[in-house]
N, C-alpha and C. Protein backbone atom coordinates (compact mmCIF):
# COMPACT_ATOMS: atom_id res chain seq x y z
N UNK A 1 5.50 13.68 10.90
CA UNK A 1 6.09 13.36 12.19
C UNK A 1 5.27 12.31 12.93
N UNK A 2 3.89 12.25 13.07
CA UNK A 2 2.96 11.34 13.53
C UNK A 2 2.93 10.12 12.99
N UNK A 3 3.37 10.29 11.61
CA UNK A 3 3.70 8.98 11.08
C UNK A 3 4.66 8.16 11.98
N UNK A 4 5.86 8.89 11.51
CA UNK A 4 7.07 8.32 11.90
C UNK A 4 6.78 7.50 13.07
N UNK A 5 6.11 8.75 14.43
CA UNK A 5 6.40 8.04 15.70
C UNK A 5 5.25 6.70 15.49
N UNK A 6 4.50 6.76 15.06
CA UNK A 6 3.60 5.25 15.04
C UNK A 6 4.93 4.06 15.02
N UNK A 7 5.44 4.59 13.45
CA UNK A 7 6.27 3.42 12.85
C UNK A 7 7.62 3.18 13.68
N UNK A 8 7.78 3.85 14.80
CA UNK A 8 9.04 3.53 15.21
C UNK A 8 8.18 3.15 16.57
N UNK A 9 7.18 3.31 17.21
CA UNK A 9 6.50 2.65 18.26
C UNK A 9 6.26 1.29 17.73
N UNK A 10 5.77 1.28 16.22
CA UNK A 10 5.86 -0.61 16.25
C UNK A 10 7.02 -1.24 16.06
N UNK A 11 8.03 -0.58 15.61
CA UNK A 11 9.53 -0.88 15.43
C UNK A 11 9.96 -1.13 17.25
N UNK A 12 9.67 -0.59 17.76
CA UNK A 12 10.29 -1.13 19.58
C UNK A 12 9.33 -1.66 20.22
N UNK A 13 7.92 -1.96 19.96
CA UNK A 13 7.50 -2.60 20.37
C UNK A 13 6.57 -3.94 19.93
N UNK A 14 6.67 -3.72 18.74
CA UNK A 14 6.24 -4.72 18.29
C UNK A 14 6.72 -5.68 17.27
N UNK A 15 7.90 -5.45 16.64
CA UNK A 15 8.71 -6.05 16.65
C UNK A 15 9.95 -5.98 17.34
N UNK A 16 11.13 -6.82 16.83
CA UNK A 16 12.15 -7.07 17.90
C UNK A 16 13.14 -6.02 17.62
N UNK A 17 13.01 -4.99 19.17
CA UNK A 17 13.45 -3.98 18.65
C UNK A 17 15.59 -3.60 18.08
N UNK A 18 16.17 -3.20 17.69
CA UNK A 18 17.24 -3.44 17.22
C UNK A 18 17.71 -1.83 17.01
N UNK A 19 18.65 -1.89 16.95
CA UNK A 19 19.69 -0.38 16.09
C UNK A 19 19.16 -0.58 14.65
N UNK A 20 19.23 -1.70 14.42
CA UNK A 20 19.02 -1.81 12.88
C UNK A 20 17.75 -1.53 12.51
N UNK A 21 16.64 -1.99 13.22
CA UNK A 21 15.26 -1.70 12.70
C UNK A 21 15.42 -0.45 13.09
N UNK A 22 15.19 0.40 14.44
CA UNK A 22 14.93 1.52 14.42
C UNK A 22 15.54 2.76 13.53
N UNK A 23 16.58 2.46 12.64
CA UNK A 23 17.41 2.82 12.51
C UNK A 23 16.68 2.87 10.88
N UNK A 24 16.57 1.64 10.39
CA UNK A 24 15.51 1.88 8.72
C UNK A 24 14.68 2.55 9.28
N UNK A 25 13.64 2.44 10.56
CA UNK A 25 12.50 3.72 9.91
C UNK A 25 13.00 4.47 10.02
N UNK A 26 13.55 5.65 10.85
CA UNK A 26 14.49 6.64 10.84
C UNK A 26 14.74 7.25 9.66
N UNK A 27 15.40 6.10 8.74
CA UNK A 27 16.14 6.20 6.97
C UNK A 27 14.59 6.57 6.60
N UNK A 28 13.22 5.57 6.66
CA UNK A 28 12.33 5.82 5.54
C UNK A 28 12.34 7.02 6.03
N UNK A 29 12.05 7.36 6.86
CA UNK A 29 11.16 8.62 7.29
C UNK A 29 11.79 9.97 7.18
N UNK A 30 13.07 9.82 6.70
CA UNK A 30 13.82 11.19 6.30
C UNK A 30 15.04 11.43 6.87
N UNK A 31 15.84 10.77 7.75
CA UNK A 31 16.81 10.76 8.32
C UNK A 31 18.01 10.48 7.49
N UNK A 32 18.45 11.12 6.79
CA UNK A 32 19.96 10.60 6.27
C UNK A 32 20.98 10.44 7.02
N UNK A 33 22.12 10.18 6.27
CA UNK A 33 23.58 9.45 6.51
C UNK A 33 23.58 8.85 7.75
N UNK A 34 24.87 8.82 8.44
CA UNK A 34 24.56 7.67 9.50
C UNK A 34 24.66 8.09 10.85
N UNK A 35 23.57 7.75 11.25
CA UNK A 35 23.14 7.87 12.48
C UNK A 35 23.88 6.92 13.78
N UNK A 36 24.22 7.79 14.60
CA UNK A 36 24.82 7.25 16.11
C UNK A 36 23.75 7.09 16.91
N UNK A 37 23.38 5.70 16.72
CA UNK A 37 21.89 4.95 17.87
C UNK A 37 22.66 3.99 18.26
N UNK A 38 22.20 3.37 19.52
CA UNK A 38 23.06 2.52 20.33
C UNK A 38 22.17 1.76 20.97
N UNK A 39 22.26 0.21 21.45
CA UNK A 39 21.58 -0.33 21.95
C UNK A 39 20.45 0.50 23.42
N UNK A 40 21.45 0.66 23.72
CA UNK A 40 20.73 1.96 25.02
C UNK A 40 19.95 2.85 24.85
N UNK A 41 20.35 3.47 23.70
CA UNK A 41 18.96 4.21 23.49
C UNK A 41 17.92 3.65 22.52
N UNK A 42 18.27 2.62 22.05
CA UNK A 42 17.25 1.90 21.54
C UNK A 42 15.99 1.79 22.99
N UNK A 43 16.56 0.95 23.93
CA UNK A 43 16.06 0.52 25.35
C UNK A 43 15.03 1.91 25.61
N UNK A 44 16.07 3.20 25.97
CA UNK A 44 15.15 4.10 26.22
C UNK A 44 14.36 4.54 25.30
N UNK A 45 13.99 4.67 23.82
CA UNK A 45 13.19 4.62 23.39
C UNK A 45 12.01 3.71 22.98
N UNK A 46 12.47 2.62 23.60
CA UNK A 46 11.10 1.76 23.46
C UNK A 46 10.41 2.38 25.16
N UNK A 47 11.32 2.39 25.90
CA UNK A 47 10.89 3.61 27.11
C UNK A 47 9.38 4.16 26.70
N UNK A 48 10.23 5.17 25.91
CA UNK A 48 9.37 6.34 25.20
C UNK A 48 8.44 5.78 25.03
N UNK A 49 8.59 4.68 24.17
CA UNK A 49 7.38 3.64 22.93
C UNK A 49 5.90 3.54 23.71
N UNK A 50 6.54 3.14 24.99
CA UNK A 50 5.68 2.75 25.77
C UNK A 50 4.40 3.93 26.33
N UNK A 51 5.17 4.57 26.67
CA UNK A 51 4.48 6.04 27.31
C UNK A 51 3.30 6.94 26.12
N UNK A 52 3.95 6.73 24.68
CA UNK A 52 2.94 7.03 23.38
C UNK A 52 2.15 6.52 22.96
N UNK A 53 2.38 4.76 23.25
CA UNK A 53 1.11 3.95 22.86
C UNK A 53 0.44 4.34 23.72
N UNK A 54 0.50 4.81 25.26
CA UNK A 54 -0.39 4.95 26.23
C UNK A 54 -1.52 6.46 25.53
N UNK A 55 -0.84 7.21 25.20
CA UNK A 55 -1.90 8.34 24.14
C UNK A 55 -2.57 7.58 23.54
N UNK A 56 -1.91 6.96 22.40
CA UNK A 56 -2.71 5.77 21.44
C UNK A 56 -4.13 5.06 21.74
N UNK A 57 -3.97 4.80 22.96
CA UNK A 57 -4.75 3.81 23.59
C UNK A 57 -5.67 4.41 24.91
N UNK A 58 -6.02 5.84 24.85
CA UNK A 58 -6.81 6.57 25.69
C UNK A 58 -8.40 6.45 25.14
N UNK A 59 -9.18 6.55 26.17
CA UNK A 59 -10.59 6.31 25.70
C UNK A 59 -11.36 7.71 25.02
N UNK A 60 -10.55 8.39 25.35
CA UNK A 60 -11.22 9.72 24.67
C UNK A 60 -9.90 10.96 24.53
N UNK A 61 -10.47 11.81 23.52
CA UNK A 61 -10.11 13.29 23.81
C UNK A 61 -9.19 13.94 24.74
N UNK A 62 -9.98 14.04 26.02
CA UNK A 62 -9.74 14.28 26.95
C UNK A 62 -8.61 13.86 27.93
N UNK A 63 -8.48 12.28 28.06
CA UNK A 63 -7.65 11.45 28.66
C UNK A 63 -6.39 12.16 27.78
N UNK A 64 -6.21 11.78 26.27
CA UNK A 64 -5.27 11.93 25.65
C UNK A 64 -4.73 12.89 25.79
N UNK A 65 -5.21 14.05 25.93
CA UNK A 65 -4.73 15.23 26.17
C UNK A 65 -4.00 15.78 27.28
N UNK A 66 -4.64 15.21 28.34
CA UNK A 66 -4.30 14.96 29.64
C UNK A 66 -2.75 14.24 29.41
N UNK A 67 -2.90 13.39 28.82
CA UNK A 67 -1.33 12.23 28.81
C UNK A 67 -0.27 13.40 28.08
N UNK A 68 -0.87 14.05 26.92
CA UNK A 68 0.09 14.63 26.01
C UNK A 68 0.51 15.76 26.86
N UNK A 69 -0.58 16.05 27.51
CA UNK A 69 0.13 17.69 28.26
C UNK A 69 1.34 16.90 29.22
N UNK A 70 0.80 15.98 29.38
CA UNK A 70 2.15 15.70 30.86
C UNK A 70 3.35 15.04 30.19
N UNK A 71 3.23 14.56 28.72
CA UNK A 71 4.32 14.37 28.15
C UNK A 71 5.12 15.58 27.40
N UNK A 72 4.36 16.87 27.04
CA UNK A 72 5.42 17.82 26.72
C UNK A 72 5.34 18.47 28.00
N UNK A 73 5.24 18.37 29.36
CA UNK A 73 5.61 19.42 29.87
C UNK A 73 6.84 18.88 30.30
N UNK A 74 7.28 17.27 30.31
CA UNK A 74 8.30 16.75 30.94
C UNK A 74 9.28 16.57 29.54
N UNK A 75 8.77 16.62 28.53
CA UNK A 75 9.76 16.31 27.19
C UNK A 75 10.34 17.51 26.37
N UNK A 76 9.40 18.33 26.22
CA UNK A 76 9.29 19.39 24.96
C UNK A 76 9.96 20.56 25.45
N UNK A 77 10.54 21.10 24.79
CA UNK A 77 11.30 22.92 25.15
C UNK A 77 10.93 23.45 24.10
N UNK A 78 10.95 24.54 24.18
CA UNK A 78 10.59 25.86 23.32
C UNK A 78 10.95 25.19 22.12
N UNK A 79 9.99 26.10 20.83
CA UNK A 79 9.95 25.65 19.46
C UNK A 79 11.14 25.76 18.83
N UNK A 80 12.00 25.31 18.04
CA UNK A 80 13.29 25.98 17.65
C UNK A 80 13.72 25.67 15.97
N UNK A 81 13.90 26.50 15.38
CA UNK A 81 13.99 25.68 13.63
C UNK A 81 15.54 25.41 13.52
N UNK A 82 15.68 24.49 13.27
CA UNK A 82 17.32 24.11 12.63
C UNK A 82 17.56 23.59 11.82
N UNK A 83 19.22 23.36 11.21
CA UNK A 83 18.87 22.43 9.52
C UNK A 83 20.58 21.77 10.10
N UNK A 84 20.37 21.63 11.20
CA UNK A 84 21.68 20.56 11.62
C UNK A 84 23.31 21.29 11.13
N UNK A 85 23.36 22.23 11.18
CA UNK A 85 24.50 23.03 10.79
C UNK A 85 24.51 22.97 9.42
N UNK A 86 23.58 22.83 8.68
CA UNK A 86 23.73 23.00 6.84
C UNK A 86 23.72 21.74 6.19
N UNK A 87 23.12 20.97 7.12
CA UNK A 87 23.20 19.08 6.93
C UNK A 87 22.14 18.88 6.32
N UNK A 88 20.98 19.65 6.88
CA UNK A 88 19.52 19.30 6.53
C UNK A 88 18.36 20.81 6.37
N UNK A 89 17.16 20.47 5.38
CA UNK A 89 16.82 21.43 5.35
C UNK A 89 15.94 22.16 6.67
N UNK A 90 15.32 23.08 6.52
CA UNK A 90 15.36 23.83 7.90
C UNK A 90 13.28 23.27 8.66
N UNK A 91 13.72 23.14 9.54
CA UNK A 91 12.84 22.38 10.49
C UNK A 91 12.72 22.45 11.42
N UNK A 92 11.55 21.90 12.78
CA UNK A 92 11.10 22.51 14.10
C UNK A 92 11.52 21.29 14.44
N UNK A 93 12.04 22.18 15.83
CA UNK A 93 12.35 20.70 16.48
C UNK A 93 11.84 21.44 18.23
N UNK A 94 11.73 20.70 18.61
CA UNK A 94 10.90 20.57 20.27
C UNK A 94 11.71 20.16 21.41
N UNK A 95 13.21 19.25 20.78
CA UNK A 95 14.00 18.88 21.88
C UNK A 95 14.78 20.06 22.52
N UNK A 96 15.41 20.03 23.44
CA UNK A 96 16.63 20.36 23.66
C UNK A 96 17.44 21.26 23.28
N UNK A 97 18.56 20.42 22.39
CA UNK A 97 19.53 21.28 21.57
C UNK A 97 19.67 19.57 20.28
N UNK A 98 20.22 20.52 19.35
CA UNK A 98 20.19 19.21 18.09
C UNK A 98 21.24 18.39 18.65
N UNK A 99 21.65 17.93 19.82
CA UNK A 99 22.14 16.90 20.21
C UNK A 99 21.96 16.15 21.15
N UNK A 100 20.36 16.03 21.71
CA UNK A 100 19.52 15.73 22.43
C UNK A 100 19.50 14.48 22.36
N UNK A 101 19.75 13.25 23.85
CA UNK A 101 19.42 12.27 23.73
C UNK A 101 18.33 11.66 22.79
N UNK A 102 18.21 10.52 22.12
CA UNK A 102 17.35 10.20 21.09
C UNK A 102 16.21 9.81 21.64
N UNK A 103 16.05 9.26 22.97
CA UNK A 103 14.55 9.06 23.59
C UNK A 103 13.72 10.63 23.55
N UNK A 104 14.67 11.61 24.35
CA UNK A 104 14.24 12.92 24.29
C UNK A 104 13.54 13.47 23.13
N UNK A 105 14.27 13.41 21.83
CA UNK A 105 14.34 13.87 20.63
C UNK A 105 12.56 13.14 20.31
N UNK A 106 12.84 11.47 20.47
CA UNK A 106 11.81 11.08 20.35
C UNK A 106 10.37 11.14 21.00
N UNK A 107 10.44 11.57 22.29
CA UNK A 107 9.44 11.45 23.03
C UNK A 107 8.41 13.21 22.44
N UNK A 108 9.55 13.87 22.66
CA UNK A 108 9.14 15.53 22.59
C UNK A 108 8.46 15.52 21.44
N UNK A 109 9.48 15.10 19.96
CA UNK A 109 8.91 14.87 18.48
C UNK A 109 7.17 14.74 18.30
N UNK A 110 7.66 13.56 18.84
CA UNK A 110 6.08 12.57 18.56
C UNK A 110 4.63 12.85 19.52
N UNK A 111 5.03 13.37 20.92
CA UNK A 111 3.85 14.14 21.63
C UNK A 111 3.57 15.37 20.98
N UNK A 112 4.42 16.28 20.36
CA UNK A 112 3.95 17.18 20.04
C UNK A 112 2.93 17.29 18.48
N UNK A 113 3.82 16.19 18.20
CA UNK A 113 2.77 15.79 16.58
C UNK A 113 1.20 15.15 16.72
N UNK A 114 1.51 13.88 17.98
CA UNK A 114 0.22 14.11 18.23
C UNK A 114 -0.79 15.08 19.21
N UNK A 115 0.14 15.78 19.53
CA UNK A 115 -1.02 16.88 20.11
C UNK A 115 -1.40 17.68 19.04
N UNK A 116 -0.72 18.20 17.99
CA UNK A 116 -1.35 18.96 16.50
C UNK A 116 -2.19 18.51 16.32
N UNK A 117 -2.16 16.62 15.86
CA UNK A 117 -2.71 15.87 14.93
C UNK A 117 -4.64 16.00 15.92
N UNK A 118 -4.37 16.01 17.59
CA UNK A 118 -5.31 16.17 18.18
C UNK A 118 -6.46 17.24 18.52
N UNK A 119 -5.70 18.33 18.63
CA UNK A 119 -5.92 19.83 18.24
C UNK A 119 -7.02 20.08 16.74
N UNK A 120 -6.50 19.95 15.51
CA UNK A 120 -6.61 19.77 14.41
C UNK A 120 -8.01 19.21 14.33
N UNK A 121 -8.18 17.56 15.13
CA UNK A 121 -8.84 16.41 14.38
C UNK A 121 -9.91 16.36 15.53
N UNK A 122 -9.66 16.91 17.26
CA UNK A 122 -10.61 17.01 18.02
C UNK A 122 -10.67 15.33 18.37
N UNK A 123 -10.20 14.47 18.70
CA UNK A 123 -10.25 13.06 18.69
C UNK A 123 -8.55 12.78 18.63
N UNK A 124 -8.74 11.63 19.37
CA UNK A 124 -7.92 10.98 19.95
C UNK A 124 -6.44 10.72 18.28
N UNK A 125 -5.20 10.66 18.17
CA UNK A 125 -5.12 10.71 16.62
C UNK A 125 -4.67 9.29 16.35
N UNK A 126 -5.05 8.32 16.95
CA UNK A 126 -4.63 7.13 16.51
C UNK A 126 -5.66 6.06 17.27
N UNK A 127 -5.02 4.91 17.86
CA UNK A 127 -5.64 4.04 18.83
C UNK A 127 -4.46 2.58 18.23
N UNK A 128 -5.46 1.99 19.46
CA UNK A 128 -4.78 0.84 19.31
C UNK A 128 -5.52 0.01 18.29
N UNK A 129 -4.90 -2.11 17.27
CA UNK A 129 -5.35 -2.38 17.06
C UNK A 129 -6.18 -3.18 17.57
N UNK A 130 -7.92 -3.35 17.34
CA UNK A 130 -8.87 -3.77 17.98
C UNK A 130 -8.72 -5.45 18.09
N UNK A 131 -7.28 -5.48 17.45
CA UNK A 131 -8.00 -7.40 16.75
C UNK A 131 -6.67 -7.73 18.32
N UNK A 132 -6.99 -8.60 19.19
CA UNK A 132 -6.55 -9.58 20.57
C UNK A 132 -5.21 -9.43 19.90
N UNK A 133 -4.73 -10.22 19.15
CA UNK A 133 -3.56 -11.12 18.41
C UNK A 133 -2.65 -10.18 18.13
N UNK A 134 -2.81 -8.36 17.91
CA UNK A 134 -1.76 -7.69 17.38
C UNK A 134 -1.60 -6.37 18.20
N UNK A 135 -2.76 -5.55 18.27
CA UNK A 135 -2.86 -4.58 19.09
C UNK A 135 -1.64 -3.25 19.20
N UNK A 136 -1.34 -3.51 17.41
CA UNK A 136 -0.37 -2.28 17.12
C UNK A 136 -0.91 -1.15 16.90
N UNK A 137 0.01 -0.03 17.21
CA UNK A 137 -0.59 1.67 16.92
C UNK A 137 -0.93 1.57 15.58
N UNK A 138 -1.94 2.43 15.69
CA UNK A 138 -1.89 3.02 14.50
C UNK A 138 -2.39 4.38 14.26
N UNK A 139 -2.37 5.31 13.21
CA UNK A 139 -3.04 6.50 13.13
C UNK A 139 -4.28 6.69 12.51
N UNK A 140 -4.80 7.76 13.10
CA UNK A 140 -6.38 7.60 12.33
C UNK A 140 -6.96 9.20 12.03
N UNK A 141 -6.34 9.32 10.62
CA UNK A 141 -6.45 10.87 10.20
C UNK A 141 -7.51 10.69 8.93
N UNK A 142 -8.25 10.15 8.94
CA UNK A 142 -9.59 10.12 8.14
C UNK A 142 -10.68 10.35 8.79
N UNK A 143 -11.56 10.69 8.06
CA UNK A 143 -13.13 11.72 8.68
C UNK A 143 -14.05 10.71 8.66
N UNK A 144 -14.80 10.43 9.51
CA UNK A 144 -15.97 9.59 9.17
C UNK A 144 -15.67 8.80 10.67
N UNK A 145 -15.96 7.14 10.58
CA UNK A 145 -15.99 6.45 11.91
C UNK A 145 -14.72 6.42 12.09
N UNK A 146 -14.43 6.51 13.38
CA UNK A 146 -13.06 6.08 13.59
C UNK A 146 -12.26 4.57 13.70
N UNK A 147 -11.17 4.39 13.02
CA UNK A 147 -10.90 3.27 12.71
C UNK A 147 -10.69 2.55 14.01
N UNK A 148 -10.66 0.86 13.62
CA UNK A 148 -10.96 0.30 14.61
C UNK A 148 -9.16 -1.23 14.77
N UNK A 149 -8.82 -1.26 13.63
CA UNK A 149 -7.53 -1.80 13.05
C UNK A 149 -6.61 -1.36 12.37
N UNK A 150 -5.18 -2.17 12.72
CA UNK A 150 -4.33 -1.31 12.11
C UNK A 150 -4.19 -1.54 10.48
N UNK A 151 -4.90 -2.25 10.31
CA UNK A 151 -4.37 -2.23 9.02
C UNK A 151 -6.00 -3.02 8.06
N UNK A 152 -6.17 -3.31 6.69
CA UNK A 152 -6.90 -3.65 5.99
C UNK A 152 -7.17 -5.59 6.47
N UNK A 153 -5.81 -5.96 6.77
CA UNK A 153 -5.30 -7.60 6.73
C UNK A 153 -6.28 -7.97 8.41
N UNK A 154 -5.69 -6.91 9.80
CA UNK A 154 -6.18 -7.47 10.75
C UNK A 154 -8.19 -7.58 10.74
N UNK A 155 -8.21 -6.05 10.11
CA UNK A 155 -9.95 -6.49 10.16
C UNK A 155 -10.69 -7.48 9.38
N UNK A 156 -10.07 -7.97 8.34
CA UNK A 156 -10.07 -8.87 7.56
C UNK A 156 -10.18 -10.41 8.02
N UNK A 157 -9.61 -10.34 9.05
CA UNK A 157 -8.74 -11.65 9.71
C UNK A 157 -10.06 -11.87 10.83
N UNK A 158 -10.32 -10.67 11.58
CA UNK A 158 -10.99 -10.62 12.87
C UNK A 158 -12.59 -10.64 12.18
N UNK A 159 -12.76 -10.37 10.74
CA UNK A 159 -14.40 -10.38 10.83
C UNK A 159 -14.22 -12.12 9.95
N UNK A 160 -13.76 -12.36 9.31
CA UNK A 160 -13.31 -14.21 8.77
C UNK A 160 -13.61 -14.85 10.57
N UNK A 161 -12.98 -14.62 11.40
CA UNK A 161 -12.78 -15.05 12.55
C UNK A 161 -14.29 -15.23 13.14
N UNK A 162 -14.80 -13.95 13.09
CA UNK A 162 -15.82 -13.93 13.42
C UNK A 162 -17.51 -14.70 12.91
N UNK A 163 -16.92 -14.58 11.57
CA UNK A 163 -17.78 -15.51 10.76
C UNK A 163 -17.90 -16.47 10.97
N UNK A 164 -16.49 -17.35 11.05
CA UNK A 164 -16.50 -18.70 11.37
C UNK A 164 -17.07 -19.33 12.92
N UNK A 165 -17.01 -18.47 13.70
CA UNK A 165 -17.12 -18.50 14.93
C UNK A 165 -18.70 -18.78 14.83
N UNK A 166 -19.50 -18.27 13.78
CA UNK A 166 -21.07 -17.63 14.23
C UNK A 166 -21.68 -19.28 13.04
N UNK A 167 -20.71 -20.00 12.16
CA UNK A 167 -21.16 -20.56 11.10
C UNK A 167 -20.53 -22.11 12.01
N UNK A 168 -22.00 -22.70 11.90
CA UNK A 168 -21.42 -24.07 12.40
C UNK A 168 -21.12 -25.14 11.25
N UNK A 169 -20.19 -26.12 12.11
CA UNK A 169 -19.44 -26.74 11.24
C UNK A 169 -20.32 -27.90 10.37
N UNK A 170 -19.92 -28.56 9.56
CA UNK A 170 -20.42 -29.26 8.62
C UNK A 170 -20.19 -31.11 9.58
């Protein structure tokens, strides 16, 4: 679930968000047949997008927790397992009722995954990326230092950058 919400926070906000993009991660991430998303709730879920990178991007523990409590106390309802009337197999869901606006669906989903993922890991479960130029979510469920980029390419880019910066020219 923590996955997902990363990948659909860079799907509305960091690229150009669409029915159609949000709509493939959705598909990767386990969502079959076809889904009723609409420009509008595209809108309100980059809403959402916004309010989760803000977890993402807390300086500690603490802050984050602070953000997540005030996002399930305004998002999340009681735990509830469903399998979509025999559509899907059986699963927790945090919204509503299984026909819960999709910002809802999304906001409740993804605070509550990262409050597990936080619970669990004692640290913040993601951050932002460190490199100026991209500054996408990402998750950070490995032991040791905590990561600092989203990906292998930006730290790559930002310590080249840095090199060159420190190596004078010819």
């Amino acid at each position: 679930m923590a996955a997902r919400a990363v990948d659909l926070c860079v799907a509305l906000l960091h690229e150009e968000p669409s029915v159609a993009s949000v709509t493939r991660v959705l598909h990767e991430h386990g969502e079959s047949g076809d889904l009723v998303l609409r420009e509008g709730d595209v809108a309100r879920m980059r809403a959402a997008a916004e309010r989760l990178r803000d977890v993402l991007a807390a300086p500690d523990a603490g802050k984050a927790a602070e953000l997540l409590n005030g996002l399930l106390a305004e998002a999340a309802h009681p735990p509830r397992l469903t399998s979509h009337g025999g559509t899907a197999t059986w699963h927790v869901h945090v919204d509503s009722h299984d026909d819960a606006p999709w910002e809802e669906w999304f906001l409740a989903s993804s605070a509550m995954a990262f409050a597990v993922l936080l619970a669990d890991h004692q640290r913040v479960p993601g951050g932002l990326c460190a490199s100026a130029s991209c500054r996408r979510p990402y998750l950070d469920l490995g032991g040791g230092s905590p990561r600092r980029y989203c990906s292998a390419r930006c730290a790559t880019r930002e310590r080249v950058a840095a090199h060159r910066s420190r190596t004078p020219t010819r």
